[in-house]
Protein backbone atom coordinates (compact mmCIF):
# COMPACT_ATOMS: atom_id res chain seq x y z
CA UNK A 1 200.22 167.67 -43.19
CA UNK A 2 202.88 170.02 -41.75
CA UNK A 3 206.30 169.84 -43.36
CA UNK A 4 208.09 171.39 -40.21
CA UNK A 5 207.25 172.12 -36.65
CA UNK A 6 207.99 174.53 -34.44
CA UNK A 7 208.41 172.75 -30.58
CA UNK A 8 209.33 173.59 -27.54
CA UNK A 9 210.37 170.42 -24.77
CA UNK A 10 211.47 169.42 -21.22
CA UNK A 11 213.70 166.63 -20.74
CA UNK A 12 214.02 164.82 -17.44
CA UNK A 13 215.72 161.52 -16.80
CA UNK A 14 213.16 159.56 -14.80
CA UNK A 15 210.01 159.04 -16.16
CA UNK A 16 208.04 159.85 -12.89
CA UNK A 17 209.34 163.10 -12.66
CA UNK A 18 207.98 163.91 -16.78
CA UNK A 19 204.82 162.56 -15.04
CA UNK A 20 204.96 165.22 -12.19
CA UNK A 21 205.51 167.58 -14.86
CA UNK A 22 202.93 166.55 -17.35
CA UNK A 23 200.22 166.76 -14.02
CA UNK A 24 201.63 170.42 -13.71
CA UNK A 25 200.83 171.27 -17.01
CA UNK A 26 197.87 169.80 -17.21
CA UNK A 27 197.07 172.34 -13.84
CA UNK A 28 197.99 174.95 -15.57
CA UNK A 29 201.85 175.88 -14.85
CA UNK A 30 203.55 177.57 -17.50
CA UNK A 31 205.45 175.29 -20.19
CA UNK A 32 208.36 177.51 -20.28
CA UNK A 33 209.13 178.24 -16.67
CA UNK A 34 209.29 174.68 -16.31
CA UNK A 35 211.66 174.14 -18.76
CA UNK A 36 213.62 176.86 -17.11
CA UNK A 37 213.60 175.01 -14.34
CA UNK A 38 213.97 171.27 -15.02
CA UNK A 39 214.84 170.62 -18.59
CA UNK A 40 218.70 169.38 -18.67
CA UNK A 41 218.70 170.14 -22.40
CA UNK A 42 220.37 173.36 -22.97
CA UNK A 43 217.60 174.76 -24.24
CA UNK A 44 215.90 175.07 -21.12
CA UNK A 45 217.51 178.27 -20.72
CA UNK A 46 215.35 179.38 -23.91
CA UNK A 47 212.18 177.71 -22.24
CA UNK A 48 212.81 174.26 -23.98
CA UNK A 49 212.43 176.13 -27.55
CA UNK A 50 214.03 173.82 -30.19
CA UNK A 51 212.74 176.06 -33.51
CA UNK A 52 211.47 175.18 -36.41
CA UNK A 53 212.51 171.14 -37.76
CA UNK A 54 211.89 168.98 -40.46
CA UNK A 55 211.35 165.60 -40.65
CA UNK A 56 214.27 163.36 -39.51
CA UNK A 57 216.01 166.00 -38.11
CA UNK A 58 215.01 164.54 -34.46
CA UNK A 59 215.21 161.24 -33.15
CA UNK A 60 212.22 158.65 -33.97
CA UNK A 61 210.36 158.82 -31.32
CA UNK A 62 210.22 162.46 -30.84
CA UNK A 63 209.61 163.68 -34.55
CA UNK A 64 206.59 160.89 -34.46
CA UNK A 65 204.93 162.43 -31.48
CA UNK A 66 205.30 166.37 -32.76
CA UNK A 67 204.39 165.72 -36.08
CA UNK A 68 201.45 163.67 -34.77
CA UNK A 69 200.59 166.71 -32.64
CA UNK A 70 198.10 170.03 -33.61
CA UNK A 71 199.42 173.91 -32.98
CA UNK A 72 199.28 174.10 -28.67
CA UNK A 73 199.11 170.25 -28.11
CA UNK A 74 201.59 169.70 -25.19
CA UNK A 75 202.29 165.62 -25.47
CA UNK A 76 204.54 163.30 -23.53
CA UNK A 77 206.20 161.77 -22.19
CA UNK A 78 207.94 160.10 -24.51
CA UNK A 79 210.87 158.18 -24.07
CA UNK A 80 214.04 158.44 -26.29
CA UNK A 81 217.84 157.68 -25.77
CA UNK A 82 217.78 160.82 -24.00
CA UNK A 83 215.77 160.60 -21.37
CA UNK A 84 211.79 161.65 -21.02
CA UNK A 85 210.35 164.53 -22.97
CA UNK A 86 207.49 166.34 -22.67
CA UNK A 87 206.76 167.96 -26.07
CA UNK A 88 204.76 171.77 -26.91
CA UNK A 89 204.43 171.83 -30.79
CA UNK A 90 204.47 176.20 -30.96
CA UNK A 91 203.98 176.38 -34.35
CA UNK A 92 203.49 174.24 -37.85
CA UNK A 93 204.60 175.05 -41.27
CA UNK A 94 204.37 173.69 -44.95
């Protein structure tokens, strides 16, 4: 079991527009430019890239669905106080 992960997300307000998102992916469209494009978290500009993060260093709900994730597993949405994510784990560690 990883110890930290390495993940990348988009984060949208309205959960049908994480859906149009998800279908995009799931089509092929690149994760980051998408991010880039529709993320409102800051680090959109950085193509959703959050780093490296342990455990409870994220809200519930997010750290449960990228620590239940593999290496290249884009999952979402999920819903957290923030809005909708849609959730690349990049990377495992530990």
């Amino acid at each position: 079991m990883a110890n930290e992960v390495r993940a990348s997300h988009i984060l949208v307000d309205k959960k049908p527009d994480a859906d149009r998102l998800m279908e995009k992916l799931k089509g092929g469209a690149n994760f980051e430019d998408l991010a880039r494009k529709h993320s409102s978290c800051p680090s959109g500009k950085k193509g959703g890239d959050l780093g490296y993060f342990t455990r409870n260093r994220m809200v519930k709900e997010f750290e449960t669905a990228a620590f239940a994730a593999k290496k290249g597993d884009i999952v979402g949405p999920v819903k957290t106080q923030f809005g909708w994510h849609i959730i690349k784990v990049t990377d495992t560690r530990g």
